[in-house]
Protein backbone atom coordinates (compact mmCIF):
# COMPACT_ATOMS: atom_id res chain seq x y z
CA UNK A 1 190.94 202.73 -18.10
CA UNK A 2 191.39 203.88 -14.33
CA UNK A 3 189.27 206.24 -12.74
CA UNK A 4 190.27 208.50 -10.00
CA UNK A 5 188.55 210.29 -7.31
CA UNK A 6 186.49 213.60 -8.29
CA UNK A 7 188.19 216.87 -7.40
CA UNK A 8 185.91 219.99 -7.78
CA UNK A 9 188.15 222.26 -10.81
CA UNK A 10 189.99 220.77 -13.24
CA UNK A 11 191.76 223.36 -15.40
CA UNK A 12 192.81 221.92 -19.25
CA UNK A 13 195.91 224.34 -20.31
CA UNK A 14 198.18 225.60 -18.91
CA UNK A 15 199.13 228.86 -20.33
CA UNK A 16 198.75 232.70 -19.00
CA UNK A 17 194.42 232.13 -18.92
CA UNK A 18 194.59 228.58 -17.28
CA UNK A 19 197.34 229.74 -14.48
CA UNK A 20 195.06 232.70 -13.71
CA UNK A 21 192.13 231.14 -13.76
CA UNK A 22 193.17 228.34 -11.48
CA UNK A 23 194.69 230.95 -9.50
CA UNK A 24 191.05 232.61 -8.86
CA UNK A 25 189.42 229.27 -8.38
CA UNK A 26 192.03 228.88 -5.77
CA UNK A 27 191.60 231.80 -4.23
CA UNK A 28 187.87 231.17 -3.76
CA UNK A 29 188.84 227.93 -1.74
CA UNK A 30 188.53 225.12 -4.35
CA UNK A 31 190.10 222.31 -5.05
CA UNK A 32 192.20 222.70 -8.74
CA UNK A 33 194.48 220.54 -10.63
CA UNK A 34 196.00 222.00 -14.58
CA UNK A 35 196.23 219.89 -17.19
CA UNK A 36 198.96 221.06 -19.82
CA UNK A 37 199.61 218.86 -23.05
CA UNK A 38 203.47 220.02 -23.26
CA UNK A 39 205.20 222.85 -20.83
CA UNK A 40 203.34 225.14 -18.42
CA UNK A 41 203.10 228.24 -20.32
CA UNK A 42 205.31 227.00 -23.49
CA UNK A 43 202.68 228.21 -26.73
CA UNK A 44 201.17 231.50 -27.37
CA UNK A 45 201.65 232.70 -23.56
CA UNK A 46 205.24 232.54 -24.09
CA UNK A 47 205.12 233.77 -27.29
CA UNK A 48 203.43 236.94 -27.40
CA UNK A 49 204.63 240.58 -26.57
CA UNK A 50 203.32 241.49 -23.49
CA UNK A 51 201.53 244.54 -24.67
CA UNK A 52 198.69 245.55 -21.42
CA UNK A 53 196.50 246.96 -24.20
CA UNK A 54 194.29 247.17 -27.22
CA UNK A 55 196.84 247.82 -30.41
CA UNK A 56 194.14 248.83 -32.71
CA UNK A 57 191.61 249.67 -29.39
CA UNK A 58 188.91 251.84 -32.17
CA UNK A 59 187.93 248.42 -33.76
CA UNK A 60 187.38 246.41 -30.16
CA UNK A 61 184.49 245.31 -28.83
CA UNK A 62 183.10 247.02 -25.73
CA UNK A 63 182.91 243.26 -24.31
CA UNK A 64 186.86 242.97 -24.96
CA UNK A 65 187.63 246.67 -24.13
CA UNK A 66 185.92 246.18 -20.66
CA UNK A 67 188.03 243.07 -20.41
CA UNK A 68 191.07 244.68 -21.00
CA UNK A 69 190.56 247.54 -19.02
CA UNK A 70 190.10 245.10 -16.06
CA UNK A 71 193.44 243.75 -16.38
CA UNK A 72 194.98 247.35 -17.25
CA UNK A 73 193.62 248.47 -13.13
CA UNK A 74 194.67 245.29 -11.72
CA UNK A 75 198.36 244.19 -13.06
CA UNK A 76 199.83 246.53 -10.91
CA UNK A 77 198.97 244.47 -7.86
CA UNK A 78 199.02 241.09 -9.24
CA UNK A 79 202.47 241.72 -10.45
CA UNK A 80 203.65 242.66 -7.31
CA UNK A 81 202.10 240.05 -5.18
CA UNK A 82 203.80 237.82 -7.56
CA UNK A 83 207.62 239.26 -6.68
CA UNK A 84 206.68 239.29 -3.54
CA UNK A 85 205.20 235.82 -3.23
CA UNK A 86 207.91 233.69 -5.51
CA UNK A 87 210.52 236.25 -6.01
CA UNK A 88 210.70 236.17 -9.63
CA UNK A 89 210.20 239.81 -11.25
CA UNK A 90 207.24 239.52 -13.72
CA UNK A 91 208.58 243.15 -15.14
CA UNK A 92 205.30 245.30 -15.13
CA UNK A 93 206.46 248.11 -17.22
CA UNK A 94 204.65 251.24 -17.57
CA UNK A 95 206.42 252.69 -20.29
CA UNK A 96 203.53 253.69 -21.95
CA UNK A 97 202.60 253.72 -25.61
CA UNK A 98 203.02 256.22 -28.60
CA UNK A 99 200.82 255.18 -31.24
CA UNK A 100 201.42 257.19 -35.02
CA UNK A 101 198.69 258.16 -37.18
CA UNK A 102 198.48 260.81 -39.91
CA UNK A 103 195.28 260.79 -39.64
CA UNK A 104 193.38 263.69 -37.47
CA UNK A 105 190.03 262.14 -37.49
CA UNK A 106 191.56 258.72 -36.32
CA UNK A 107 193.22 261.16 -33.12
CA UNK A 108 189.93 262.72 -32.84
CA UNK A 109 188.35 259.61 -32.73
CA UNK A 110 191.20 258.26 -29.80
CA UNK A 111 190.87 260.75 -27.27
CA UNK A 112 187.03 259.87 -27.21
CA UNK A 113 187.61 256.13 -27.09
CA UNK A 114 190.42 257.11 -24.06
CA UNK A 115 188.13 258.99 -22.50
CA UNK A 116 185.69 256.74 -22.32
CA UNK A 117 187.91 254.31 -21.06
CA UNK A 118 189.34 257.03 -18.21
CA UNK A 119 192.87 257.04 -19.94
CA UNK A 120 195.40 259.85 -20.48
CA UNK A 121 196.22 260.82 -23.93
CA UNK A 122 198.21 263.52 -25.30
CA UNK A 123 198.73 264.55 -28.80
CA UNK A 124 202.29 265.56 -29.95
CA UNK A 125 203.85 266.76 -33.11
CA UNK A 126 206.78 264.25 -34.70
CA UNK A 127 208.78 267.66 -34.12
CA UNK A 128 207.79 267.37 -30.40
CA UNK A 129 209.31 263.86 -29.65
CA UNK A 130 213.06 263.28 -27.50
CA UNK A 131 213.69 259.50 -27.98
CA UNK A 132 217.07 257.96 -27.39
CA UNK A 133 216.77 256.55 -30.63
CA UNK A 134 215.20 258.74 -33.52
CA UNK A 135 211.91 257.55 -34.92
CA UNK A 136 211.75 258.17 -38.53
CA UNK A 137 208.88 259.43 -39.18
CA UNK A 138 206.63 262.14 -41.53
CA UNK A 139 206.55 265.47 -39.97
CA UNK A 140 202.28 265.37 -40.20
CA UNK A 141 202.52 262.16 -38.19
CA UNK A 142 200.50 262.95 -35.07
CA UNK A 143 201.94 260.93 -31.61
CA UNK A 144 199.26 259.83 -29.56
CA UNK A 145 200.67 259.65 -25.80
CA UNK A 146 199.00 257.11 -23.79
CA UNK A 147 201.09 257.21 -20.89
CA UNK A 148 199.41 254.57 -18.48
CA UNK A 149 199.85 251.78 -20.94
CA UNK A 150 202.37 249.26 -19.75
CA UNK A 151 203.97 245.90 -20.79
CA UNK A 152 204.86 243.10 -18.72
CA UNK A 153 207.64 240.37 -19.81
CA UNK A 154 205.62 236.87 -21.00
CA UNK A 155 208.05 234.51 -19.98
CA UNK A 156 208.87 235.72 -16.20
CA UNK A 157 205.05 236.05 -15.27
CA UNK A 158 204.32 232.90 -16.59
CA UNK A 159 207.35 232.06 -14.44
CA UNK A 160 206.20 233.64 -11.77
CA UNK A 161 202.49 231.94 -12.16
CA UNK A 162 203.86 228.50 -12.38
CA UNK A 163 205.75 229.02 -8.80
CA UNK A 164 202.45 230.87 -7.47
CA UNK A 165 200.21 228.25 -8.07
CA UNK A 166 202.25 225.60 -6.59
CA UNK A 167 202.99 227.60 -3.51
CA UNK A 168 199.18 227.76 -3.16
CA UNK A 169 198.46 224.44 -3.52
CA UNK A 170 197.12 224.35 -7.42
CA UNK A 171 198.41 220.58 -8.88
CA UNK A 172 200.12 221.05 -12.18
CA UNK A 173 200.44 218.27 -14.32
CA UNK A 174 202.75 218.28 -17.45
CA UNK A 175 203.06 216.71 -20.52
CA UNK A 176 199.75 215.53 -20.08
CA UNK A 177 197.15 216.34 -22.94
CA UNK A 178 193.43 216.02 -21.86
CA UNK A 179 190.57 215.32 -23.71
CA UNK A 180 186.89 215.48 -22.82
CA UNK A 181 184.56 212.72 -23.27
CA UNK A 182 180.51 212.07 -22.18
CA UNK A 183 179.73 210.82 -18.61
CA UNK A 184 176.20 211.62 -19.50
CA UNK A 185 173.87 213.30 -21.91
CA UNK A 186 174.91 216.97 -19.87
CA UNK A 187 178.20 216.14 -18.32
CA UNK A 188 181.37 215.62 -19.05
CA UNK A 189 184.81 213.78 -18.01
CA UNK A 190 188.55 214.34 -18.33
CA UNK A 191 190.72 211.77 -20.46
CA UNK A 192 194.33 211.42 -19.91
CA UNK A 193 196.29 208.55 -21.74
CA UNK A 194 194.34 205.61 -19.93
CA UNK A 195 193.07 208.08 -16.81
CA UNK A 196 189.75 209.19 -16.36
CA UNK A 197 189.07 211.95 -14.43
CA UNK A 198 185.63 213.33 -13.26
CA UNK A 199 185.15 217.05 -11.59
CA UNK A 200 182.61 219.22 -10.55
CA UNK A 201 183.81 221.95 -12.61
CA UNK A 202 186.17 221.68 -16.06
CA UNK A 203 187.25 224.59 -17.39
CA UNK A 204 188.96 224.82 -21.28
CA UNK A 205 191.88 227.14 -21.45
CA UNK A 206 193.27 225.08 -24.38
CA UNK A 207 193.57 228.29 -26.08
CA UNK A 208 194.61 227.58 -29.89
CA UNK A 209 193.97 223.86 -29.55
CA UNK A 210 190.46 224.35 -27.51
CA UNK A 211 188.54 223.58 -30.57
CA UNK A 212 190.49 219.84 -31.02
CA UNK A 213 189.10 218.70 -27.23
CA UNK A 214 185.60 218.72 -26.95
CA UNK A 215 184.03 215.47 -28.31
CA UNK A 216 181.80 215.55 -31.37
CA UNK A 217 181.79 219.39 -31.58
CA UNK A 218 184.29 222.13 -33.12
CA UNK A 219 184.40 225.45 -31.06
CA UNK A 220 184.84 228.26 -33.39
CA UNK A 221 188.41 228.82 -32.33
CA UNK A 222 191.37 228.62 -34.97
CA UNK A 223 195.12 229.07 -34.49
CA UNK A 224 196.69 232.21 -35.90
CA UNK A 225 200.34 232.43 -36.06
CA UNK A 226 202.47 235.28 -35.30
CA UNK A 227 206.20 235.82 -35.24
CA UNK A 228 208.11 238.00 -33.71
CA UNK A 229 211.93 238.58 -33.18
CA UNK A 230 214.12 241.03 -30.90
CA UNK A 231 216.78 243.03 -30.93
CA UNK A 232 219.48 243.40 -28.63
CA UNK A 233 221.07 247.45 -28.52
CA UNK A 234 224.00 247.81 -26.48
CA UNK A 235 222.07 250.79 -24.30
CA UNK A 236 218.06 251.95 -24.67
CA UNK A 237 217.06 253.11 -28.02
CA UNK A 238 213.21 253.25 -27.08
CA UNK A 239 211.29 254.78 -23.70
CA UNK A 240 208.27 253.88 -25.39
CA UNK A 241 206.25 251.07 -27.34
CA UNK A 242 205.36 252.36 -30.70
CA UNK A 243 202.56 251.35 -33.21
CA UNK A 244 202.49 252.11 -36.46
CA UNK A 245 199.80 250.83 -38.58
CA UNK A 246 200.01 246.66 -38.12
CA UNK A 247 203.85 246.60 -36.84
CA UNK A 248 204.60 247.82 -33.57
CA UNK A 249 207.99 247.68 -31.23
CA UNK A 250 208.09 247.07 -27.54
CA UNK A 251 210.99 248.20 -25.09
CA UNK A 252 212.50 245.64 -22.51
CA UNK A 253 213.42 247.01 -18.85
CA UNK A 254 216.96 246.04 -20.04
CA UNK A 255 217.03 247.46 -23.58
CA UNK A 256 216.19 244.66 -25.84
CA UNK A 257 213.16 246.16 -28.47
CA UNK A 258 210.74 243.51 -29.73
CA UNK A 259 209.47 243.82 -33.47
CA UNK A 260 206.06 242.51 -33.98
CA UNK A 261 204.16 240.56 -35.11
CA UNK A 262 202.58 238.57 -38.38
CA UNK A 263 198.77 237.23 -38.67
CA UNK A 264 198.92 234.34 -40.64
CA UNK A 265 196.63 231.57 -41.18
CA UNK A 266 198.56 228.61 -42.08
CA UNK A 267 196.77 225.46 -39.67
CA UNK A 268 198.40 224.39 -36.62
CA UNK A 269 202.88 225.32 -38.03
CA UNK A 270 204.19 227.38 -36.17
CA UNK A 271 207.40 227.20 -38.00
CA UNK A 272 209.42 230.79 -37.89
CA UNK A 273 210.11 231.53 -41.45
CA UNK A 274 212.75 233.92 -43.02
CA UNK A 275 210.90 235.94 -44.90
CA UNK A 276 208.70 237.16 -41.68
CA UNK A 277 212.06 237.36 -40.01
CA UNK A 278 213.21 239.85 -43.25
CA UNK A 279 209.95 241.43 -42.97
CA UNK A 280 209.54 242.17 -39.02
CA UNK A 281 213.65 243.67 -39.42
CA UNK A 282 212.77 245.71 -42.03
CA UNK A 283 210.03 247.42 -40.65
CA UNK A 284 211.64 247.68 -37.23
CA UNK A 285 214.71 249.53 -39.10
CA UNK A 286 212.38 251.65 -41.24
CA UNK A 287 210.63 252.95 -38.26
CA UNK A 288 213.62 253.13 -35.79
CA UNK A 289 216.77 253.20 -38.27
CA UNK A 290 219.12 252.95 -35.23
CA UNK A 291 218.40 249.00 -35.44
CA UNK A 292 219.94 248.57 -38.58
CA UNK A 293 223.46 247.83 -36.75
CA UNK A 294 221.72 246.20 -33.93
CA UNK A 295 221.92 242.22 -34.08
CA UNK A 296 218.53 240.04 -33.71
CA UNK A 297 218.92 237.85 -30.80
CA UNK A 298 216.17 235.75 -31.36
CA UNK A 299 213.14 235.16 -34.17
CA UNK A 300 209.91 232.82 -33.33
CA UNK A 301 206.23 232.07 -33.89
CA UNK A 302 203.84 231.20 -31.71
CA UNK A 303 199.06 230.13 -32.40
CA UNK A 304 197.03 232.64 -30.93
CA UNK A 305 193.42 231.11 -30.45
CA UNK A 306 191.16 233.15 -33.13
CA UNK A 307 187.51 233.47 -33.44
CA UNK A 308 185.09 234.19 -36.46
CA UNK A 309 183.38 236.80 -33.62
CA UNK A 310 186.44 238.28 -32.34
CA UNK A 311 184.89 237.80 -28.70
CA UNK A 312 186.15 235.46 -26.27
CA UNK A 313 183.84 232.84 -24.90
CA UNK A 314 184.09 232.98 -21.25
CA UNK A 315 180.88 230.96 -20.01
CA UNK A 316 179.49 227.82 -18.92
CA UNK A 317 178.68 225.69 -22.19
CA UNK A 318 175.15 225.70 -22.78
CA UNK A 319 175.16 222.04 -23.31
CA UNK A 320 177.29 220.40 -20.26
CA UNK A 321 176.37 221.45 -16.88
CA UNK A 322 180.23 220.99 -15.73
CA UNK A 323 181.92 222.61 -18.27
CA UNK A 324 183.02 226.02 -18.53
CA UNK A 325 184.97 227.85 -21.55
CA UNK A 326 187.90 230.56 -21.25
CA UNK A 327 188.97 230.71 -24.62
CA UNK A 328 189.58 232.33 -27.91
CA UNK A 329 191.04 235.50 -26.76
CA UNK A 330 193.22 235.98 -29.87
CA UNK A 331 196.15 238.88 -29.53
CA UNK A 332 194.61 240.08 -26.45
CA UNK A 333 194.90 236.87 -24.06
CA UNK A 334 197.81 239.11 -21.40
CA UNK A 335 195.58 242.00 -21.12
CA UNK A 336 192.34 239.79 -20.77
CA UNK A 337 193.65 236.94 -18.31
CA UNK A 338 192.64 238.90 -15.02
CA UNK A 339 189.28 239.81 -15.95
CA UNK A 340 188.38 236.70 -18.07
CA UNK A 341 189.78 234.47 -14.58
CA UNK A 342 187.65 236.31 -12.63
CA UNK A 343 184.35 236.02 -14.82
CA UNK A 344 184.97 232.08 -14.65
CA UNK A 345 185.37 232.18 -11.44
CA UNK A 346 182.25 234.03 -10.42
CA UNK A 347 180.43 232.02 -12.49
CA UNK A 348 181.38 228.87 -10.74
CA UNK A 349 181.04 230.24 -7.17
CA UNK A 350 177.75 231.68 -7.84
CA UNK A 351 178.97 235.52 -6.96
CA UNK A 352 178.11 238.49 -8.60
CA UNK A 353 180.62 239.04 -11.44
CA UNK A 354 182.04 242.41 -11.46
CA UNK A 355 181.96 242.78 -15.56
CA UNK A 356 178.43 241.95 -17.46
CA UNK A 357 179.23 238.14 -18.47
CA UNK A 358 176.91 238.39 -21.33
CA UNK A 359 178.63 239.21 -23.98
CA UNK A 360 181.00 235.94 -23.96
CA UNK A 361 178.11 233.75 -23.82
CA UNK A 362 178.27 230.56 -26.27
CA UNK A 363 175.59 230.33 -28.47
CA UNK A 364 174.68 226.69 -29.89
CA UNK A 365 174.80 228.28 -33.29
CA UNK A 366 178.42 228.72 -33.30
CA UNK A 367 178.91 225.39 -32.73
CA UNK A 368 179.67 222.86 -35.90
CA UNK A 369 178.51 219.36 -35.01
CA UNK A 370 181.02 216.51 -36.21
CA UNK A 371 180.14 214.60 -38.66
């Protein structure tokens, strides 16, 4: 084994949470180097939809709706900043969302949770609606308008990330899996093949796989596959992304409608399967029929990082002194990067956090110790 000189952050993953969060490290003036075990940004950051928002927001957390709204205020600018900087178009896309219920105490129940969180709503009749495409649904089925929703395209901002961090001077290494081992009782170092590396400050962003790194411990984090596919229309069929009950469809800036997504627990495959394919089509054409002669481009799966709590730990471990967790975000991980980034990094410069970092704390009881 080699050792190499300390650097002050090392960042382990390298999808959208580890880019951002290296990102705010360097932006506070320190020192960071990512360590990715395949492709930047090639697992559940690629994979996911790129909803900015809460799909089922009257089950969340106020810990993960404050995270969310965070990002919701400040991907507007980022996104930007990021054409600007590398030229690559992360496609913020305020399209906003129509989500379906037939249920008036559920819309009752939505306009206080969206005004709570300062959001427009509007409630329409199915009679009311003007899509390209026709949605085929009930006419009792109440349309709740949340205009200020947007979506941004997974694959360009991770894009766009990747460029950004190298133009600032971030050190990406690829192909590279790390894994943490004891320098002493409270501290920890970085393991690559026959490297060690040592660091003032380690942060896991190892989503799905951040429970496999730390030694002689399991982090209550499990991967949870989804699959999605996407169809490509020959002109726009949908202004707006749609949820119905557990499926939902997102429009592209260019036309293409994703169909989403499966929760599946099924260990570390993330194997695309036909019948999810059959599945995700069929409710896609049930709910916008004009599909149905519309070819599927493309069909995948992707590990979202899970948690028995359904709150992300975003905190300095309570047992190493140099180690700090971003993880376990589950469908959310897009619409929590900015916030959860900026947490970590308040935490490690010692400045006041603008969101209450309490309720991401990890607590030694949701640990299980190795054998």
């Amino acid at each position: 084994m080699t050792t190499s000189p300390m650097t002050e952050c090392i960042v382990i993953g390298g999808g959208v949470m580890g880019l951002m969060t290296a990102i705010e490290l360097r932006w506070s003036g320190l020192t960071v180097e990512i360590y990715e075990r395949q492709h930047i940004g090639k697992e559940a950051s690629w994979a996911g939809g790129g909803i900015l928002g809460s799909l089922h927001p009257l089950n969340e957390s106020a810990a993960n709706l404050q995270l969310i709204a965070w990002g919701q205020r400040h991907y507007p600018e980022l996104a930007e900043r990021l054409h600007v900087s590398t030229g690559i178009d992360p496609e913020y896309y305020p399209c906003g969302m129509w989500w379906l219920t037939e249920e008036p105490d559920t819309a009752i129940a939505m306009q206080r949770w969206a005004r709570d969180q300062a959001l427009s709503l509007d409630i329409m009749q199915a009679s009311e609606i003007s899509e390209p495409g026709k949605l085929n649904i009930s006419d009792n089925t109440l349309i709740l308008s949340l205009p200020q929703i947007a979506s941004i395209r997974n694959p360009r901002l991770l894009r766009a990330l990747h460029h950004y961090a190298l133009q600032i001077g971030i050190t990406i290494h690829e192909n590279s899996p790390a894994r943490l081992i004891a320098q002493s009782p409270s501290t920890l170092q970085v393991q690559i093949a026959d490297q060690i590396r040592t660091a003032n400050h380690i942060i896991l962003t190892g989503g799905a796989w951040s429970s496999q790194i730390l030694p002689g411990e399991v982090l209550d984090i499990r991967p949870v596959k989804g699959q999605m596919l996407i169809f490509s229309p020959e002109s726009p069929l949908l202004e707006h992304i749609v949820v119905a009950g557990d499926h939902y469809l997102i429009p592209r800036k260019d036309g293409r409608i994703i169909s989403g997504s499966t929760v599946e627990e099924c260990g570390y495959d993330k194997t695309p399967s036909d019948t999810a394919a059959s599945m995700l089509a069929e409710k896609a054409c049930q709910l916008l029929p004009e599909l149905e002669t519309v070819p599927v481009e493309k069909h995948w799966a992707g590990l979202r990082p899970g948690t028995c709590r359904s709150t992300p730990y975003i905190c300095r471990h309570p047992n190493y002194s140099n180690l700090y967790l971003n993880t376990g975000h589950y469908r959310n991980g897009f619409s929590m990067a900015p916030g959860a980034a900026h947490l970590i990094a308040s935490l490690i410069t010692g400045t006041s956090p603008a969101l209450s970092p309490e309720p991401y704390t990890y607590l030694p009881e949701e640990t299980r110790m190795l054998a």
